[in-house]
Protein backbone atom coordinates (compact mmCIF):
# COMPACT_ATOMS: atom_id res chain seq x y z
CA UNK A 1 27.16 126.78 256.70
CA UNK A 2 26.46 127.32 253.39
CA UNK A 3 27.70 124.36 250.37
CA UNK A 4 30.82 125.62 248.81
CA UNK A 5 30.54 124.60 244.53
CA UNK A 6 33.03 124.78 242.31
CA UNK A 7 32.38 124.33 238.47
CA UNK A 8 33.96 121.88 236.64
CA UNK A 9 34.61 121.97 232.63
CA UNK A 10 34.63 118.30 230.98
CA UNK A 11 35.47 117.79 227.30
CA UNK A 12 33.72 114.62 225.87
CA UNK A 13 36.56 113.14 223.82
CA UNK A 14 33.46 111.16 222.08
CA UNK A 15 31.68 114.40 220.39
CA UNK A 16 35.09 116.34 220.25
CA UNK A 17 36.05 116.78 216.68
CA UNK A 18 39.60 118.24 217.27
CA UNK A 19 38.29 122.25 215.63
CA UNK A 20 40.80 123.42 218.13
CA UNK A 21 38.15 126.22 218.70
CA UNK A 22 37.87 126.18 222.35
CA UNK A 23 42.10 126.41 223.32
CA UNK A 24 41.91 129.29 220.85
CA UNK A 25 38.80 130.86 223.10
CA UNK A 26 40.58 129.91 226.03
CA UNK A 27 43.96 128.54 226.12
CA UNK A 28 44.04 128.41 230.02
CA UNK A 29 42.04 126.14 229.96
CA UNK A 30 42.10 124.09 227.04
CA UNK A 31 44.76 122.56 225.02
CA UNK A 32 44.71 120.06 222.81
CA UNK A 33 45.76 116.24 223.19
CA UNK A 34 48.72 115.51 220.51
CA UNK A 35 48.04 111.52 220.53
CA UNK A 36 44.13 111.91 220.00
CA UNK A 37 44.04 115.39 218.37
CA UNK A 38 40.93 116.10 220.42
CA UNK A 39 40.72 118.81 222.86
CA UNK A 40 41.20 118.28 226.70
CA UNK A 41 41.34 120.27 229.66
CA UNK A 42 44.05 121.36 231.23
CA UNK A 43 45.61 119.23 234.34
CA UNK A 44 46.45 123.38 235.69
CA UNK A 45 43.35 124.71 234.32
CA UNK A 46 41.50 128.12 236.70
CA UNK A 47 38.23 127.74 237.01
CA UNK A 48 35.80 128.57 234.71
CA UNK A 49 35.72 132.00 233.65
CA UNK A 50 33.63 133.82 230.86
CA UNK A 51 35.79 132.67 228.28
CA UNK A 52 35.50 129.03 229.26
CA UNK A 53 31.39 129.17 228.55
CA UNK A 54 32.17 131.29 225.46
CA UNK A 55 34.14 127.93 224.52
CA UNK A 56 31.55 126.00 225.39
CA UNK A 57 28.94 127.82 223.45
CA UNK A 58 31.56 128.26 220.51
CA UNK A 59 31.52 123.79 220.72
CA UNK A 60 30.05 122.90 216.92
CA UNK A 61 29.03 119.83 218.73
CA UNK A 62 28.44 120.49 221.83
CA UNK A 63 31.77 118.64 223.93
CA UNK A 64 32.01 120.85 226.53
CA UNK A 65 29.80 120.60 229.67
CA UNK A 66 30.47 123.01 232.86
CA UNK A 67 28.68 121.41 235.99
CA UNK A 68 28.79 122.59 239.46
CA UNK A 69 30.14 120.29 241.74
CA UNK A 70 30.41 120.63 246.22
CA UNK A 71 34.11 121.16 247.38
């Protein structure tokens, strides 16, 4: 039987600047964190879709990673 993978998005709070670019690319999965300003992913978030890796190529400093993890 074959590995199921699922991808998972991450936001490095570290890098993130707060731009609020990727919840405006995709606001099912991102929002952003009122206490740190600083973009996070959502607890209800899909999975990644073609606007989540147009978020993460839209970073300006490269915060987002999408890795594909087993189930």
């Amino acid at each position: 039987m074959k590995n199921m993978k699922k991808k998972v998005v991450k936001v490095d709070e570290d890098k993130c600047i707060g731009c609020n670019t990727c919840p405006l690319v995709d606001p099912d999965t991102f929002e952003m964190n009122n206490d740190t300003y600083k973009a996070i992913v959502k607890p209800t978030a899909p999975p990644a879709t073609d606007k989540t890796e147009m978020a993460m190529t839209s970073c300006p400093v490269g915060a987002i990673s999408i890795t594909e993890e087993d189930v």
